[in-house]
Protein backbone atom coordinates (compact mmCIF):
# COMPACT_ATOMS: atom_id res chain seq x y z
CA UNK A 1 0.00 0.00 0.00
CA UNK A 2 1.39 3.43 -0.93
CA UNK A 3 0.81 6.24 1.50
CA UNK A 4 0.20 9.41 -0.44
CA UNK A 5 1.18 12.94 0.39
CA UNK A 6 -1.62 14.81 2.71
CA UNK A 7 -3.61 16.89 -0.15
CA UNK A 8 -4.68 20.28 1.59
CA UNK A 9 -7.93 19.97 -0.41
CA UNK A 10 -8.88 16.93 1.93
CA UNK A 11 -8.13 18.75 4.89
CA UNK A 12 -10.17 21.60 3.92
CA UNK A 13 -13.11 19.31 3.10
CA UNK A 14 -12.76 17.60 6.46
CA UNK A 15 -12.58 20.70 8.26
CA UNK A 16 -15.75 22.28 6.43
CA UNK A 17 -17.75 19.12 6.86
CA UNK A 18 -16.37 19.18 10.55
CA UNK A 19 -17.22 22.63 11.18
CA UNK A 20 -21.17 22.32 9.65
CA UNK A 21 -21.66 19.35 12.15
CA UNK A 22 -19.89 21.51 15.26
CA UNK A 23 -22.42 24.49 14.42
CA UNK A 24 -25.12 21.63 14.12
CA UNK A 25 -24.00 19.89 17.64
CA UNK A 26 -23.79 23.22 19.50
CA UNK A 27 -26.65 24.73 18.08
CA UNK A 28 -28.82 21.90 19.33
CA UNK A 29 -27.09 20.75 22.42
CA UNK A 30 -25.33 23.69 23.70
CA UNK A 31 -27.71 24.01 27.03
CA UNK A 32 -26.34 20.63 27.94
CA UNK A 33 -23.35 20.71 27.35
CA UNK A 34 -20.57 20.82 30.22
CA UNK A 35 -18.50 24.09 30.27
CA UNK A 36 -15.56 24.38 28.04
CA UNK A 37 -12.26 24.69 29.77
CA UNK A 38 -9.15 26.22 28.23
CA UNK A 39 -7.43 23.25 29.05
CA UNK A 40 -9.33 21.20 26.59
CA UNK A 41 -7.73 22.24 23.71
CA UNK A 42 -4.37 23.03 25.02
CA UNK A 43 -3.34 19.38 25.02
CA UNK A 44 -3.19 19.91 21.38
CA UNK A 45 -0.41 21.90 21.99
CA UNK A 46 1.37 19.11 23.66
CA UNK A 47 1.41 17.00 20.81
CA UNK A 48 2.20 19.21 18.28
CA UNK A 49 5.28 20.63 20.05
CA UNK A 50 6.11 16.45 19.88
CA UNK A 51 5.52 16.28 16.41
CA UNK A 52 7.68 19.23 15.59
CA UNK A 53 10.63 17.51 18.15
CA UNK A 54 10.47 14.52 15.76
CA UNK A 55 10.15 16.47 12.30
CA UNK A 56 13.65 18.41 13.27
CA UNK A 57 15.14 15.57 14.36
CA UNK A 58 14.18 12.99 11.63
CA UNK A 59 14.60 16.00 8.87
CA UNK A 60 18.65 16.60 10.64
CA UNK A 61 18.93 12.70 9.90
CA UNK A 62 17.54 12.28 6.59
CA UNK A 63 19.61 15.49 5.53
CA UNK A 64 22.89 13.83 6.51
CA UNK A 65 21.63 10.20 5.42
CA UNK A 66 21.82 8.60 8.95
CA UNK A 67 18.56 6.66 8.04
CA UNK A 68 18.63 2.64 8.42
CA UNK A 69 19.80 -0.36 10.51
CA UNK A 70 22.55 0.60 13.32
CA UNK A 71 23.05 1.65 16.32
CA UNK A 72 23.74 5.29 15.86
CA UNK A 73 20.96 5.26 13.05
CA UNK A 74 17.39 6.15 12.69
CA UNK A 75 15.21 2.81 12.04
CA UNK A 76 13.18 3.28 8.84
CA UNK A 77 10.12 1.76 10.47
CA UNK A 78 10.58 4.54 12.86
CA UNK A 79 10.17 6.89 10.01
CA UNK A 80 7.61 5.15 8.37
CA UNK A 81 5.50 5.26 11.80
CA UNK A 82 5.79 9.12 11.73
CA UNK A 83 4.89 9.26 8.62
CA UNK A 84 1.32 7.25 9.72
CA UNK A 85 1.18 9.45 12.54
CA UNK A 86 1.68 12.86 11.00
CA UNK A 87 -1.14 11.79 8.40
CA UNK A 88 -3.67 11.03 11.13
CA UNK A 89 -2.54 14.07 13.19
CA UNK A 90 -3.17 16.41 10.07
CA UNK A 91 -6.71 14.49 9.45
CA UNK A 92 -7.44 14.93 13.16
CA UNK A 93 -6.03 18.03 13.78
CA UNK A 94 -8.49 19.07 10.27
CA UNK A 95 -11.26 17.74 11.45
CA UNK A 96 -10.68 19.55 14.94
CA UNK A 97 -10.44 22.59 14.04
CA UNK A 98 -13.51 22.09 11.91
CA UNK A 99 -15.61 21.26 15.46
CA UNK A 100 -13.78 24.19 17.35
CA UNK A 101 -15.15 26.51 14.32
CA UNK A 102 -18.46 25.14 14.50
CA UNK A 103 -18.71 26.01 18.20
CA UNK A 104 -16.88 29.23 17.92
CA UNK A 105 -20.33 30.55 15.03
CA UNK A 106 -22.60 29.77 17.83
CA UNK A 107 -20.81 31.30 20.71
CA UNK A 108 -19.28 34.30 19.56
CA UNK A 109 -22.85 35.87 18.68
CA UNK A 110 -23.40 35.38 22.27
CA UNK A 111 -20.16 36.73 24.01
CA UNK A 112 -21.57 39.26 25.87
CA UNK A 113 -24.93 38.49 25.96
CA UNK A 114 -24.59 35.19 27.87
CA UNK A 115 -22.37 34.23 31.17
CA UNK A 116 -21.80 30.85 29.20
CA UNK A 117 -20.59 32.20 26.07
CA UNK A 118 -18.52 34.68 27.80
CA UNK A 119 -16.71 31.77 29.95
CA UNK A 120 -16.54 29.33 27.03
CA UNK A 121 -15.13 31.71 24.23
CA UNK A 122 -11.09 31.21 25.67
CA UNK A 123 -11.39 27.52 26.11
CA UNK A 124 -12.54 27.56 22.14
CA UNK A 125 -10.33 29.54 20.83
CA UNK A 126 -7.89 27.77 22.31
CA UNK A 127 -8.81 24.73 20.93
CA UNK A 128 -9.27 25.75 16.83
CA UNK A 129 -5.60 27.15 17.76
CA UNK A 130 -4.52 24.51 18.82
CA UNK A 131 -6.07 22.52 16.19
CA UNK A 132 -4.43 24.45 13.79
CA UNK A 133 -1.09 24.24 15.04
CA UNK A 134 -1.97 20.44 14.95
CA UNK A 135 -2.29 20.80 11.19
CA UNK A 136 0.67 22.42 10.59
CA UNK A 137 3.38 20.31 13.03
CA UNK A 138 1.72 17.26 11.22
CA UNK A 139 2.67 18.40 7.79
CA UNK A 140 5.81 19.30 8.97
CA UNK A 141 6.51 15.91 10.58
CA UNK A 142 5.37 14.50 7.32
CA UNK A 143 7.49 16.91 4.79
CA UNK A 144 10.51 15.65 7.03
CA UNK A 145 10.00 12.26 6.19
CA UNK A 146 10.49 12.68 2.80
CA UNK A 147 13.78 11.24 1.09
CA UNK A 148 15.67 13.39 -1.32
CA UNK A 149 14.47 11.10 -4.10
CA UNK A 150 10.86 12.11 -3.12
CA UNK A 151 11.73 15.48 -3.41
CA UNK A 152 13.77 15.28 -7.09
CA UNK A 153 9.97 13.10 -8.40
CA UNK A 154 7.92 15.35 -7.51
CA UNK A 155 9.87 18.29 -8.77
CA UNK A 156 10.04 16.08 -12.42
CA UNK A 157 6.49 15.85 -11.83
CA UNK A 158 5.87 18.93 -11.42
CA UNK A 159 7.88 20.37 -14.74
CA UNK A 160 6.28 17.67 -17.18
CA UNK A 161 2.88 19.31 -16.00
């Protein structure tokens, strides 16, 4: 099985689609719903700053070709499990950020108005922020991955188009 490159248009899609059922969800449940902290979304954060950790440091290896079996090297099953992970981190991270939009249309018409919008309005932006920054250390991570070759195809690619 080949594992294609993340295509922005799919995360855009996901997010969208995302972000219509967060609007729906809030819209209908918000009443019942418990409050929204700011440290729901931060964990986000968490994990991205991981994801960047391992896209520097498997980019600094790839760079000077320290990629394969050994002990000073960097396992390629190791790199091919980032890969995996950066793919569903992006996808999540999308689809995230979608939700935190969602909730953000119904609440910010309210900041002000309500005591609940007021307190929940951090804890969401928080979380599309974080979402976002998901997003972006996942495509990162995945970018890093690449091999040189990788690079060089789609560049031939790219002219012949």
């Amino acid at each position: 099985m080949t594992v294609h490159v993340t295509r922005f248009r799919d995360l855009v899609v996901l997010g969208i689609s995302a972000a219509i059922a967060g609007w729906l969800m809030t819209r209908s449940f918000y009443t019942s719903l418990p409050p929204l902290r700011w440290y729901v979304g931060a964990s986000l954060y968490f994990v991205a700053a991981a994801e960047l950790a391992g896209a520097v440091l498997i980019r600094n290896r790839v760079r000077s070709r320290r990629i394969g079996i050994g002990p000073t090297l960097l396992h390629p099953l190791a790199v091919a499990q980032a890969v995996a992970l950066a793919k569903a981190s992006a996808l999540l991270g999308a689809a995230l950020a979608g939700l935190w939009v969602g909730v953000l249309v119904v609440i910010v018409p309210d900041f002000n108005v309500t005591r609940a919008a007021t307190e929940d309005l951090p804890g969401a932006i928080i979380g599309a922020i974080g979402a976002a920054v998901l997003v972006v250390a996942a495509l990162l991570l995945e970018r890093a991955c690449r091999t040189p070759t990788d690079d060089e195809e789609d560049r031939t690619q790219a002219d012949n188009s």
